[in-house]
N, C-alpha and C. Protein backbone atom coordinates (compact mmCIF):
# COMPACT_ATOMS: atom_id res chain seq x y z
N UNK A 1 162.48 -9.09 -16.01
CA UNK A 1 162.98 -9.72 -14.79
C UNK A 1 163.77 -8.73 -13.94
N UNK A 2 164.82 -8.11 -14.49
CA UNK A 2 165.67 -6.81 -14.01
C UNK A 2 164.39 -5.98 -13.23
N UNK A 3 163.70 -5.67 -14.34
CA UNK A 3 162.67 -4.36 -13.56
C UNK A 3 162.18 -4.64 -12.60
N UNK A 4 161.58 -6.12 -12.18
CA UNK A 4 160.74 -6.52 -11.33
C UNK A 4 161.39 -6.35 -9.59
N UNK A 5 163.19 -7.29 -10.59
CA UNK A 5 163.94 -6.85 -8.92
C UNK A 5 164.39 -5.67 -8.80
N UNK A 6 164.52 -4.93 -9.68
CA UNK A 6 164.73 -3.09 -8.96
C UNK A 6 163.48 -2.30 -8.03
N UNK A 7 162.41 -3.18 -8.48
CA UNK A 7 161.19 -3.01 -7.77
C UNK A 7 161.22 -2.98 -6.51
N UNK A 8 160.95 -4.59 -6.41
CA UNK A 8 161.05 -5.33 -4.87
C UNK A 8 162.42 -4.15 -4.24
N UNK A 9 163.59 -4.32 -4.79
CA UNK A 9 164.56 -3.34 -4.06
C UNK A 9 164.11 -2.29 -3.39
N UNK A 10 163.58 -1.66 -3.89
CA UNK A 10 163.11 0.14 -4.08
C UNK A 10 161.77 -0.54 -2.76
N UNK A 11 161.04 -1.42 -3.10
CA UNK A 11 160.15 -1.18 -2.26
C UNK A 11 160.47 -1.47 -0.39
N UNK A 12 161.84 -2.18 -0.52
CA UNK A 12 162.26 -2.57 0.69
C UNK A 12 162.73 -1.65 1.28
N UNK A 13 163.58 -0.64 0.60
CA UNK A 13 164.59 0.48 1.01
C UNK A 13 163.59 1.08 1.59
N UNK A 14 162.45 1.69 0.90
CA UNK A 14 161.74 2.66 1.26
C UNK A 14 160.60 2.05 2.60
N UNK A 15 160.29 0.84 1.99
CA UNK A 15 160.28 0.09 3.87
C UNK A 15 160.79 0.07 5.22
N UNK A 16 162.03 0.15 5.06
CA UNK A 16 162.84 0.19 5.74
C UNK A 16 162.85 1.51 6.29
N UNK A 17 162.85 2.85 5.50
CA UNK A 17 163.51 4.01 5.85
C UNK A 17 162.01 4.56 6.25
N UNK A 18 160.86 4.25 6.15
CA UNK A 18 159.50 4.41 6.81
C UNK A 18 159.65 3.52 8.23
N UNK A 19 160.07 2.76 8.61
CA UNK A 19 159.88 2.43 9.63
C UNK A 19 161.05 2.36 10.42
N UNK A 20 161.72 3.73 9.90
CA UNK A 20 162.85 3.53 10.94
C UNK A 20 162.29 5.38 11.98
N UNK A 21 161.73 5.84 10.91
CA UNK A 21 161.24 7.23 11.85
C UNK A 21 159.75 7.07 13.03
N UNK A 22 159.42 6.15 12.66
CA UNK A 22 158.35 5.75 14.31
C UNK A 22 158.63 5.52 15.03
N UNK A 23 160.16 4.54 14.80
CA UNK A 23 161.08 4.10 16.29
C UNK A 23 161.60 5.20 16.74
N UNK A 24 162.37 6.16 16.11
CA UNK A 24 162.96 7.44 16.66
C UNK A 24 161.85 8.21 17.13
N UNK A 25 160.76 8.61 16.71
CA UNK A 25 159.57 9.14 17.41
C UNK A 25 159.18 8.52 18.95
N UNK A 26 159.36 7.64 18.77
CA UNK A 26 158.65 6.55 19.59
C UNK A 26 160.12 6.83 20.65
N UNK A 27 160.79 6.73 20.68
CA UNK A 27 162.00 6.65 21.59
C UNK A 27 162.07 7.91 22.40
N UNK A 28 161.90 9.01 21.37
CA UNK A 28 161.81 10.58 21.88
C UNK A 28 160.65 10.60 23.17
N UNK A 29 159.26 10.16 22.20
CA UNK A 29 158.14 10.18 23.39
C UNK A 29 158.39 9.81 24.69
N UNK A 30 159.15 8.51 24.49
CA UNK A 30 159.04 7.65 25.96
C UNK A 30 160.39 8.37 26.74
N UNK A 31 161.36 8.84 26.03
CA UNK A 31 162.37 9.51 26.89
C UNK A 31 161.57 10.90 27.44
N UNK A 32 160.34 11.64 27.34
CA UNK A 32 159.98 12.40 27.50
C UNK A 32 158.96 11.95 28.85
N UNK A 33 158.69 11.31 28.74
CA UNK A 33 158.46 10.67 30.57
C UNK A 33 159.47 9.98 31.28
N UNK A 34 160.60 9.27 30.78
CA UNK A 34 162.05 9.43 31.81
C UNK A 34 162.06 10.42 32.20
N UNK A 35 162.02 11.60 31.56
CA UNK A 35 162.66 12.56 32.19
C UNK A 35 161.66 12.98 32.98
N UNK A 36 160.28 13.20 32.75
CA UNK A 36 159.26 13.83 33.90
C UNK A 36 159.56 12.64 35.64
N UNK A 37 159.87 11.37 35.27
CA UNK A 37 159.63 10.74 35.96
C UNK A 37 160.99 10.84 36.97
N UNK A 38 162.07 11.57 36.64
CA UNK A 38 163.47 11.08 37.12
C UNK A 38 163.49 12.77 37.58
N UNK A 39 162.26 13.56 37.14
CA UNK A 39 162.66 14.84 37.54
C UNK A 39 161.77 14.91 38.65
N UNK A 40 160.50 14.67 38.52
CA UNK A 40 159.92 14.24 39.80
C UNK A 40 160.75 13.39 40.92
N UNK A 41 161.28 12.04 40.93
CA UNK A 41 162.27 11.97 41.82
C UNK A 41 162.83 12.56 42.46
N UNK A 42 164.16 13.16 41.74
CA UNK A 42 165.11 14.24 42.53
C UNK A 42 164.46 15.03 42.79
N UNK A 43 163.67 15.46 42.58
CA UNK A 43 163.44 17.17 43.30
C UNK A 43 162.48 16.52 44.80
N UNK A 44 162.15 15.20 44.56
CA UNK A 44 161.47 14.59 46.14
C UNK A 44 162.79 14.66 46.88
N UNK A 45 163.63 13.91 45.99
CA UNK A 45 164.89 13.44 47.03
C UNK A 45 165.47 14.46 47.78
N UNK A 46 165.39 15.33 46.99
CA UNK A 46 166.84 16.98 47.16
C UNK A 46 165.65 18.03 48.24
N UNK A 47 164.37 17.81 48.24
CA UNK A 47 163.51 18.22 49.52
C UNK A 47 163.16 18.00 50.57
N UNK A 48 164.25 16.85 50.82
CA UNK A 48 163.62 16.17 52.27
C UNK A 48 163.25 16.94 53.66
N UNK A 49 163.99 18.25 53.44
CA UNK A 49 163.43 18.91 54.70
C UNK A 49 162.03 19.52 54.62
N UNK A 50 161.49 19.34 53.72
CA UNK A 50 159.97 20.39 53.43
C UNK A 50 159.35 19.05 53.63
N UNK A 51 159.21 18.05 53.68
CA UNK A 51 158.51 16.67 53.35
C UNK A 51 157.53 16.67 54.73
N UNK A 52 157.69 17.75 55.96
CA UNK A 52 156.84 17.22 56.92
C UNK A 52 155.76 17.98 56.58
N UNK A 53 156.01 18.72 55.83
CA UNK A 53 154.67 20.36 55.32
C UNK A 53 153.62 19.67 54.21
N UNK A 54 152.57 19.19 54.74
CA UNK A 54 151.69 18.41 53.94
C UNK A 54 151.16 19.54 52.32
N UNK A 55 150.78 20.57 52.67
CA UNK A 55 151.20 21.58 51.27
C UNK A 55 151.86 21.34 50.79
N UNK A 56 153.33 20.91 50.58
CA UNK A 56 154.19 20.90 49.87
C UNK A 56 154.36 19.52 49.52
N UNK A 57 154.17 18.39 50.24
CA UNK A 57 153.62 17.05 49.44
C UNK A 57 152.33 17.07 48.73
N UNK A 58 151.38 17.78 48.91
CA UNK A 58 150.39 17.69 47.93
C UNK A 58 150.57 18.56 46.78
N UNK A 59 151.46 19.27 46.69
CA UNK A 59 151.68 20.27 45.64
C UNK A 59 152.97 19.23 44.75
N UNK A 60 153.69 19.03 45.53
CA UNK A 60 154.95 18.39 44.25
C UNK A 60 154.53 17.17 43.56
N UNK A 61 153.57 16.29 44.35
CA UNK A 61 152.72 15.25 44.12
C UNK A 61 152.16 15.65 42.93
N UNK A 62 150.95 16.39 43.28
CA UNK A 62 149.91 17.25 42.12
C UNK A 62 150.78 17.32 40.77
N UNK A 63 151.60 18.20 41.15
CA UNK A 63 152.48 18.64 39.74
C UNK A 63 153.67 17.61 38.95
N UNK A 64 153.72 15.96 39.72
CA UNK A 64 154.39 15.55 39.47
C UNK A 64 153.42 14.59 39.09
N UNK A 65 152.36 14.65 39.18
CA UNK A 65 151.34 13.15 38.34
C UNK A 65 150.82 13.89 37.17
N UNK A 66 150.97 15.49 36.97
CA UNK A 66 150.37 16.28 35.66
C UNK A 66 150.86 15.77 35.20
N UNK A 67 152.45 15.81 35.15
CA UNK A 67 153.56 16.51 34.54
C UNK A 67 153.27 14.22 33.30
N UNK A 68 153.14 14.01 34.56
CA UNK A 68 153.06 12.20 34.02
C UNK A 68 152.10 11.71 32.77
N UNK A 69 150.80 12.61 33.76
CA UNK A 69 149.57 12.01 32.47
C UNK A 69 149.37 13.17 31.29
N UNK A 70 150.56 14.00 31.15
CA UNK A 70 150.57 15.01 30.12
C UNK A 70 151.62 14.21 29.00
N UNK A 71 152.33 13.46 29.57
CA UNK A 71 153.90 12.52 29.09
C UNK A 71 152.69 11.14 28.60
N UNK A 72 151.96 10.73 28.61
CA UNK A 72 150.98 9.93 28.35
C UNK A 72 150.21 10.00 27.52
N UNK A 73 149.88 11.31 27.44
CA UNK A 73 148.88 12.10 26.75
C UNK A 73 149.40 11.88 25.22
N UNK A 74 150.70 12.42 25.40
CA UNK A 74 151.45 12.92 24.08
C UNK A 74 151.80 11.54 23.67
N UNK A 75 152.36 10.59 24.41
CA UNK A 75 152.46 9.22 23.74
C UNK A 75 151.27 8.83 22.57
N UNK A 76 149.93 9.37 23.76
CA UNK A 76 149.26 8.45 22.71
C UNK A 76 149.05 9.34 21.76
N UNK A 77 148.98 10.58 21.34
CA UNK A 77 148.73 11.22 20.18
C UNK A 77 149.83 11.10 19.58
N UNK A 78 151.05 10.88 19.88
CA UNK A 78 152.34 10.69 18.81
C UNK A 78 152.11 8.67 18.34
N UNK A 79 151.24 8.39 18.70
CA UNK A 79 151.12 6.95 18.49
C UNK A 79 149.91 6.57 17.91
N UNK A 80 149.08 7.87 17.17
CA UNK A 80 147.82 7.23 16.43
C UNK A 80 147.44 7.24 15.57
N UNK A 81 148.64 7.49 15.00
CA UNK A 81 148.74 7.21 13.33
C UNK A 81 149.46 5.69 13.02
N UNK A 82 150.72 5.29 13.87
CA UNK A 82 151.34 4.76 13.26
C UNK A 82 151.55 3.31 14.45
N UNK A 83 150.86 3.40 15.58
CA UNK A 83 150.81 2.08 16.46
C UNK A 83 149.57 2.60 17.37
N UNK A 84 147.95 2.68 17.33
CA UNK A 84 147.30 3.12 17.75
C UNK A 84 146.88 1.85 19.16
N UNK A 85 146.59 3.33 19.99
CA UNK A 85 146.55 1.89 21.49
C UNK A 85 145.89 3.03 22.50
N UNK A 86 144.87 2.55 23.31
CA UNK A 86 144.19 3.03 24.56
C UNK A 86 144.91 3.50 25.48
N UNK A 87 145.98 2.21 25.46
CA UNK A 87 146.98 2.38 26.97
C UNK A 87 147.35 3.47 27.55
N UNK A 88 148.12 4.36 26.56
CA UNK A 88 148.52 5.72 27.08
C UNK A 88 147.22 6.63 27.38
N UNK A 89 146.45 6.54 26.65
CA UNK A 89 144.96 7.61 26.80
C UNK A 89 144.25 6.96 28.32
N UNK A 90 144.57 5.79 28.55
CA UNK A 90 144.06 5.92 29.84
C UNK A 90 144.55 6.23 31.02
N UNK A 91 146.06 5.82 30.42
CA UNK A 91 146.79 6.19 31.45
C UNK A 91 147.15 7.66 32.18
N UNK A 92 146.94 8.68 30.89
CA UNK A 92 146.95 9.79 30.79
C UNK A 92 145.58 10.76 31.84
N UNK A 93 144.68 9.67 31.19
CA UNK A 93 143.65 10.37 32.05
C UNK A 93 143.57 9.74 33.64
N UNK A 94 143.78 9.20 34.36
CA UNK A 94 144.05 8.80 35.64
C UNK A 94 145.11 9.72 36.62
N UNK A 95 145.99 9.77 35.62
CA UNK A 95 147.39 10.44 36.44
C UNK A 95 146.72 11.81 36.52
N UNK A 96 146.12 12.56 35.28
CA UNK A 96 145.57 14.02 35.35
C UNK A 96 144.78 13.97 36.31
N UNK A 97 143.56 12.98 36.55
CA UNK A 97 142.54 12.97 37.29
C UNK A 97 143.13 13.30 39.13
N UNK A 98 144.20 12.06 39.29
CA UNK A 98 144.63 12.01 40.36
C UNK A 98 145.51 13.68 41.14
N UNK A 99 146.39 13.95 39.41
CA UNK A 99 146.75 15.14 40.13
C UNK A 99 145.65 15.91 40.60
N UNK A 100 144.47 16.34 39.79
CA UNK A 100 143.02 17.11 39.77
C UNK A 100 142.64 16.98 41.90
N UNK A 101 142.66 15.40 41.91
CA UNK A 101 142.67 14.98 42.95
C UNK A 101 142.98 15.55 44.53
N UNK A 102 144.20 15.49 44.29
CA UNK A 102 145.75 15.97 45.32
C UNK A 102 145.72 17.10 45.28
N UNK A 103 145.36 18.21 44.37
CA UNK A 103 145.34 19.83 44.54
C UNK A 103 144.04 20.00 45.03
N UNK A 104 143.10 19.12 45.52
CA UNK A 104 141.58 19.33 46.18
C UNK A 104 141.87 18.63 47.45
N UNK A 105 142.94 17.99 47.82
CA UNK A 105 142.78 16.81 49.35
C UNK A 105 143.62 18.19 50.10
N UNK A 106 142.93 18.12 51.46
CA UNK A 106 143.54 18.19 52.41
C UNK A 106 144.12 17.84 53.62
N UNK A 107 144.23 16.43 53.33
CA UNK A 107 144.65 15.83 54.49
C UNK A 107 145.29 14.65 54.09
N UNK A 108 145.80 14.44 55.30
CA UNK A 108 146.91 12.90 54.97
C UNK A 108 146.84 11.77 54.38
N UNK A 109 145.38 11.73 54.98
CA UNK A 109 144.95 10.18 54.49
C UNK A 109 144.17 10.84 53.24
N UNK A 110 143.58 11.38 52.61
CA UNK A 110 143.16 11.65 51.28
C UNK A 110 144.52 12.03 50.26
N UNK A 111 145.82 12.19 51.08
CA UNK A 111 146.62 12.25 50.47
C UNK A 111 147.08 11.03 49.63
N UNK A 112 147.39 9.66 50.78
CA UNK A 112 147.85 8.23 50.72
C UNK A 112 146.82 7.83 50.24
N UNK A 113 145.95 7.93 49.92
CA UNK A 113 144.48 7.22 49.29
C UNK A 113 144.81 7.39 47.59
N UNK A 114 144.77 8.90 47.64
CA UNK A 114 145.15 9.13 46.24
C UNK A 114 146.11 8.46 45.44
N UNK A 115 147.03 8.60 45.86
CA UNK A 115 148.37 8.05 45.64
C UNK A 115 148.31 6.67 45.09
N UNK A 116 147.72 6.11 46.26
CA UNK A 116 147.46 4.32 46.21
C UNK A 116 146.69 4.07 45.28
N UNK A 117 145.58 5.34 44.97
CA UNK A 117 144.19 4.45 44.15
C UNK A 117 145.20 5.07 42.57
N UNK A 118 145.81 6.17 42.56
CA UNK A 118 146.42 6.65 40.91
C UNK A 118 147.75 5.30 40.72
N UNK A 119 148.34 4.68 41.79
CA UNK A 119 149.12 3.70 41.32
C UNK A 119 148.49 2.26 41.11
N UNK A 120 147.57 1.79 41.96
CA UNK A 120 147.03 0.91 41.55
C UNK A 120 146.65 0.70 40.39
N UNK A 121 145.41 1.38 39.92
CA UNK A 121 145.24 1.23 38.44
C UNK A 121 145.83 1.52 37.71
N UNK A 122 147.05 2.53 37.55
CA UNK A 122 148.21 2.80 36.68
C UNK A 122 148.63 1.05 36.45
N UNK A 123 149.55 0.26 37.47
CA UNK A 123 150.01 -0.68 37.42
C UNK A 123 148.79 -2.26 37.07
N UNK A 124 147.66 -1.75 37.12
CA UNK A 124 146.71 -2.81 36.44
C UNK A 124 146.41 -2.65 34.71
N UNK A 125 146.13 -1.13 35.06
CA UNK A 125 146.48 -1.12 33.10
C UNK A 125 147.45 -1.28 32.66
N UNK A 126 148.54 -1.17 33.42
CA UNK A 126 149.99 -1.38 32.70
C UNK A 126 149.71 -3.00 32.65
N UNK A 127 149.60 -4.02 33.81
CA UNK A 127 149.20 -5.08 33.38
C UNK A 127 148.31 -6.03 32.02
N UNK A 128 147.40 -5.35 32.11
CA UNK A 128 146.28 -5.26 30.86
C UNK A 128 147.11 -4.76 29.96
N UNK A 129 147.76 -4.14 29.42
CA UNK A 129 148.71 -3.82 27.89
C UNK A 129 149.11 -4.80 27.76
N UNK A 130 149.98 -5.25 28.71
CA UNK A 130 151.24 -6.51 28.64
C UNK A 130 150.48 -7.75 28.25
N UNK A 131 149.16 -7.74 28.45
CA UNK A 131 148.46 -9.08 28.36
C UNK A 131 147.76 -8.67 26.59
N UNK A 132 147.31 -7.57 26.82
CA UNK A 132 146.57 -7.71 25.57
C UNK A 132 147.37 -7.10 23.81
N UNK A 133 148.99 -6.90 24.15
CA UNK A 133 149.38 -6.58 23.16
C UNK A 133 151.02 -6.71 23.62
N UNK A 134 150.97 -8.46 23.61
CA UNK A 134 152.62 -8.77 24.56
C UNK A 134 153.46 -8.29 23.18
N UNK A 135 154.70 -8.36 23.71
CA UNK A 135 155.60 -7.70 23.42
C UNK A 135 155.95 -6.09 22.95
N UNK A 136 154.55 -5.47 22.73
CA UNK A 136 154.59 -3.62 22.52
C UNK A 136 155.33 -3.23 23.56
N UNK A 137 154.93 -3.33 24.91
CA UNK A 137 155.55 -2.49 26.01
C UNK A 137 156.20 -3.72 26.67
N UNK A 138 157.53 -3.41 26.56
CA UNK A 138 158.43 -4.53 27.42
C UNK A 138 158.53 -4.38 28.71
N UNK A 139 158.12 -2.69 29.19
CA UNK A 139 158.39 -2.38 30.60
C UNK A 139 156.82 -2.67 31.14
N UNK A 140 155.94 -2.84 30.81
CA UNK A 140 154.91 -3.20 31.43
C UNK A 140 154.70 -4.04 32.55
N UNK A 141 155.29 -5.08 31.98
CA UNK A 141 155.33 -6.00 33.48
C UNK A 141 156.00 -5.45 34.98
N UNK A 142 156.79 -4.78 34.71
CA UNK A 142 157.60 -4.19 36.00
C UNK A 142 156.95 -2.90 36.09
N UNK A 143 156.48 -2.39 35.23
CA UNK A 143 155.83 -1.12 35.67
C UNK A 143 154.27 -1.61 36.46
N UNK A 144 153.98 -2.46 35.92
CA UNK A 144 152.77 -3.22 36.96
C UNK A 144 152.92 -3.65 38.30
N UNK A 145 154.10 -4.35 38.15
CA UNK A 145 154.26 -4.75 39.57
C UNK A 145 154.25 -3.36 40.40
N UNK A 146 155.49 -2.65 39.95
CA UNK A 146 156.12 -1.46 41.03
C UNK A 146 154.64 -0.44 41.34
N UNK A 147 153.51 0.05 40.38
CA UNK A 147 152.70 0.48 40.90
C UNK A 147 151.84 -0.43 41.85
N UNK A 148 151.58 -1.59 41.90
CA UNK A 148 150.85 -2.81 42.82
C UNK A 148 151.35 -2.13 44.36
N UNK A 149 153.30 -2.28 44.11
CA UNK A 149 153.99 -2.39 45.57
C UNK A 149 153.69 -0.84 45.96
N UNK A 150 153.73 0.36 45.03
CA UNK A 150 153.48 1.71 45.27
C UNK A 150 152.29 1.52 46.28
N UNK A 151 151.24 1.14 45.91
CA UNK A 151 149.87 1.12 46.26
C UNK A 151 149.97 0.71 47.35
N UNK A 152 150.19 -0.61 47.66
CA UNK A 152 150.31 -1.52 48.89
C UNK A 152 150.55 -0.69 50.00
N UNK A 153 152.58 -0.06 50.17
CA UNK A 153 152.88 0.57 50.78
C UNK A 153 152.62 1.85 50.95
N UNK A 154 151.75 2.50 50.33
CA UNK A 154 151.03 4.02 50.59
C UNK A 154 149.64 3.82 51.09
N UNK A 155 149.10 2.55 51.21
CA UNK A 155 148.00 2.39 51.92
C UNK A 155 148.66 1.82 53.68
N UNK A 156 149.56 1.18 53.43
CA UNK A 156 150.51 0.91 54.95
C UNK A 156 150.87 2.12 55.35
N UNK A 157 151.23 3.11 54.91
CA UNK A 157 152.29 4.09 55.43
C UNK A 157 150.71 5.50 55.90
N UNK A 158 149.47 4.59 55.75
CA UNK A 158 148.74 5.64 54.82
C UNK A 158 148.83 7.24 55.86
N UNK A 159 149.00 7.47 57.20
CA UNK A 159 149.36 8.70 58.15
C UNK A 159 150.62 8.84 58.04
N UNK A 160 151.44 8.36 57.45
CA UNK A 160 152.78 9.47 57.40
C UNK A 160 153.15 9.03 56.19
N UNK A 161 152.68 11.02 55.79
CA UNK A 161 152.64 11.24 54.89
C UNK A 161 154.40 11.43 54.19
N UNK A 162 155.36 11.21 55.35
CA UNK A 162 156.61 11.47 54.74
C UNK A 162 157.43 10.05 54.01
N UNK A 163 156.54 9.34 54.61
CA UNK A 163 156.96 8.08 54.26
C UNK A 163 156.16 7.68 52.93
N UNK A 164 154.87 8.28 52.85
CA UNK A 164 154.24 7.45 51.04
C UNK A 164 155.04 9.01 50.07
N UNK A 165 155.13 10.06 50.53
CA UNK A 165 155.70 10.73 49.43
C UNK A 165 157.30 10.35 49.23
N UNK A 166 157.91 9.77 50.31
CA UNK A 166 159.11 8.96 50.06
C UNK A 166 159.31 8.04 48.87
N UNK A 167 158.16 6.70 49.10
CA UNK A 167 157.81 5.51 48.34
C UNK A 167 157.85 6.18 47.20
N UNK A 168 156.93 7.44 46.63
CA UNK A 168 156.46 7.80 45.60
C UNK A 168 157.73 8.22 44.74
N UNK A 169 158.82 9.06 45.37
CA UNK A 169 159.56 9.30 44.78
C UNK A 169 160.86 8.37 44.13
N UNK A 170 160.82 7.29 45.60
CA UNK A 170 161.50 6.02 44.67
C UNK A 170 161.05 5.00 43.35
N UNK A 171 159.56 4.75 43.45
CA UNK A 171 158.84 4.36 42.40
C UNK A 171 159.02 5.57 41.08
N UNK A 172 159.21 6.50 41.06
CA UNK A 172 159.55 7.63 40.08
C UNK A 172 161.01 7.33 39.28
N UNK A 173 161.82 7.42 40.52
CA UNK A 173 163.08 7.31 40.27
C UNK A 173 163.66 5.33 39.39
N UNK A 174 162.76 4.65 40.11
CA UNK A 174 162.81 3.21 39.57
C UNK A 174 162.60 3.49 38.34
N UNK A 175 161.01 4.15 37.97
CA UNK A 175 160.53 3.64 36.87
C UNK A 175 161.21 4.60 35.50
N UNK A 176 161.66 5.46 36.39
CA UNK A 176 162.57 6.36 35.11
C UNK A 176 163.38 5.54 34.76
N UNK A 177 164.18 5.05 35.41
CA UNK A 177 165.44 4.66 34.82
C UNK A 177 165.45 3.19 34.23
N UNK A 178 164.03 2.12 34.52
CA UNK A 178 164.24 1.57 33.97
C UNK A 178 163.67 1.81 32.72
N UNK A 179 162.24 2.75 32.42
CA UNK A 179 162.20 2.95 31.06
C UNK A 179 163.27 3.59 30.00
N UNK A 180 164.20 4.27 30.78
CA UNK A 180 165.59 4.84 29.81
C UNK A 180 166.12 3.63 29.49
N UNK A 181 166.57 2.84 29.89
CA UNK A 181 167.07 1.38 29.15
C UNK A 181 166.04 1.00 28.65
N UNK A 182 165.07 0.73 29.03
CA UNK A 182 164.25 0.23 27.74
C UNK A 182 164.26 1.22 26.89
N UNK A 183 164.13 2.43 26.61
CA UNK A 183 163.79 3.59 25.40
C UNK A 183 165.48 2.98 24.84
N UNK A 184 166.09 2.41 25.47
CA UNK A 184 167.30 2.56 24.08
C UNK A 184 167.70 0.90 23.71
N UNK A 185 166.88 0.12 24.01
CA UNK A 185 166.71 -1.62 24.10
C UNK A 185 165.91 -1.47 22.63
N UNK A 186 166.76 -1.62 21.74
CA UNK A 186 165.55 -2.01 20.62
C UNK A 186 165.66 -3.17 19.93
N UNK A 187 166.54 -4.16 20.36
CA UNK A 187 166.73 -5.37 20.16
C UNK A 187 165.75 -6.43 19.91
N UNK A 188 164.42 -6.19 20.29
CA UNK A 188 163.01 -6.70 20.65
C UNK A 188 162.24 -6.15 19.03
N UNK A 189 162.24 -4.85 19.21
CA UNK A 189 161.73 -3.75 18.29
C UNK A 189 162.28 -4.01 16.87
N UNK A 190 163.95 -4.16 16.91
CA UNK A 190 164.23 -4.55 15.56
C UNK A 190 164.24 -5.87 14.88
N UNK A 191 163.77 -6.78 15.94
CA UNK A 191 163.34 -8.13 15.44
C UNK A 191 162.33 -8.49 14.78
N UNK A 192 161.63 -7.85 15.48
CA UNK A 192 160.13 -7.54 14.80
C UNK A 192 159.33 -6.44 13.79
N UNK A 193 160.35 -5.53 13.69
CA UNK A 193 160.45 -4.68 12.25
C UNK A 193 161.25 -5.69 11.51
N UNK A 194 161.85 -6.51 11.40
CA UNK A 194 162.90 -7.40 10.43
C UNK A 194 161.41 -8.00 9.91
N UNK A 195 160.87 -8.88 10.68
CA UNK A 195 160.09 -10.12 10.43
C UNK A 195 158.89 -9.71 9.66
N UNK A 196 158.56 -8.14 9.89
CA UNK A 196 157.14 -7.68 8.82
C UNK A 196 157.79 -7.13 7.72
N UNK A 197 158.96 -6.69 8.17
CA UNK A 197 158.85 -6.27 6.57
C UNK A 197 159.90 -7.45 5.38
N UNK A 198 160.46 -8.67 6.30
CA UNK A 198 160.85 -9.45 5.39
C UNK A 198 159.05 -10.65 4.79
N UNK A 199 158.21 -10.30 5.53
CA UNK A 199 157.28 -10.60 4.84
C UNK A 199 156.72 -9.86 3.56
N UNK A 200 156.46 -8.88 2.99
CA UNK A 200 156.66 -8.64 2.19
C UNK A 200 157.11 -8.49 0.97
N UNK A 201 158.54 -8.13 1.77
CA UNK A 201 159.69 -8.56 0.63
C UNK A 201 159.69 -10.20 0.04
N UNK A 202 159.05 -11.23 0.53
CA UNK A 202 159.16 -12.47 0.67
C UNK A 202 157.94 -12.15 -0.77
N UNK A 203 157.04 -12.13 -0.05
CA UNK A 203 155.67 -12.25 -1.18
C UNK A 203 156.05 -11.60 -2.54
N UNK A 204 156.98 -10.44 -2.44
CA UNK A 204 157.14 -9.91 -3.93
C UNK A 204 158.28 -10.42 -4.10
N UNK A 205 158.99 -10.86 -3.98
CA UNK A 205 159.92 -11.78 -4.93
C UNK A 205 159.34 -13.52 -5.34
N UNK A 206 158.27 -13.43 -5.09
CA UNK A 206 157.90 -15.28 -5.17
C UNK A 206 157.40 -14.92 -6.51
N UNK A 207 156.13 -13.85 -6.99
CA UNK A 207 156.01 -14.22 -8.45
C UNK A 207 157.25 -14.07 -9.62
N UNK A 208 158.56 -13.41 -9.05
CA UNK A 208 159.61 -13.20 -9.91
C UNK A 208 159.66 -14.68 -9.86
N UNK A 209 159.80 -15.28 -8.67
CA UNK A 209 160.65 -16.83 -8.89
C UNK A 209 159.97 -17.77 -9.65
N UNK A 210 158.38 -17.53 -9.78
CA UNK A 210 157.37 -18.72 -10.61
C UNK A 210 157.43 -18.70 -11.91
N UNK A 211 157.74 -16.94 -12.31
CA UNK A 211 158.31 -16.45 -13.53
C UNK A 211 159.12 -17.14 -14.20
N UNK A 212 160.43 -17.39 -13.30
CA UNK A 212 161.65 -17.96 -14.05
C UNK A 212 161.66 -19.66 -14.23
């Protein structure tokens, strides 16, 4: 009887201490696009005098949607061992595509096109996660919307170009900072690591109890 519960013990601890290093992985990853996303921002914000030089919006653009679907990229390869999911791999490849995009446009409106068509579907697959695996990504829903409104207003603004690389940099700056509170919100995360692994623990202590 002793042995059985030193068992179950041992098997919880080591439950526990396995699923506490995916969340810290997992936290690192996603703080690793805060920061692409909040660094892209400021450096829009802190340039406002270059913003009428369409070169230089298609270049910080370009290098600021790599910099995104490279932060995507790595999500999903740091996520396919241990929570495997499309989301980031597609997302990854859109943002690359789009930068690919923006370093080939030369003009305004192929500028605002881009923009609109890499946030749109950004914020529809972000939709599609939220639907097909609720509660994984808590920021999904707002990251859906804000690329929708990205889109909207860079197809309105679509000839001045100072105004959608504006939008772009506030949608950057939004979405950084609200995924940094979410990367440290694990209140959601540890509810639901509680509930799988007290299943377990549940099932191996029931034949001790039929035992006695």
């Amino acid at each position: 009887m002793s042995t059985k519960k030193r068992g179950v013990m041992s098997a919880a601890v080591s439950s526990a201490a396995e699923s506490t290093t995916p969340q810290v992985a997992s936290r690192s990853v996603r703080l690793l696009r805060v920061g692409v996303l909040l660094l892209a921002g400021m450096t829009i914000a802190f340039s406002a005098t270059m913003h009428e030089q369409l070169g230089f919006d298609l270049g910080v653009s370009a290098a600021a949607l790599g910099a995104i679907g490279i932060a995507h990229l790595v999500e999903w390869n740091a996520r396919r061992s241990s929570a495997p999911s499309m989301l980031p791999l597609l997302l990854g490849i859109v943002a690359v595509a789009s930068a690919v995009a923006l370093s080939l446009s030369g003009s305004v409106i192929g500028f605002s096109v881009t923009i609109a068509a890499w946030s749109l579907v950004s914020g529809l697959l972000e939709f599609i996660g939220a639907a097909v695996q609720p509660g994984s990504r808590q920021d999904s829903t707002l990251l859906g919307a804000a690329g929708v409104l990205l889109a909207l207003l860079a197809l309105l603004a679509r000839e001045d170009q100072v105004a959608v690389l504006g939008f772009f940099g506030a949608y950057a700056v939004i979405a950084g900072v609200f995924l940094g509170i979410s990367a440290f919100d694990s209140r959601s995360s540890d509810a639901r690591r509680s509930a799988t692994d007290a299943s377990p623990a549940a099932s191996a202590e029931q034949p001790s109890a039929d035992a006695d």
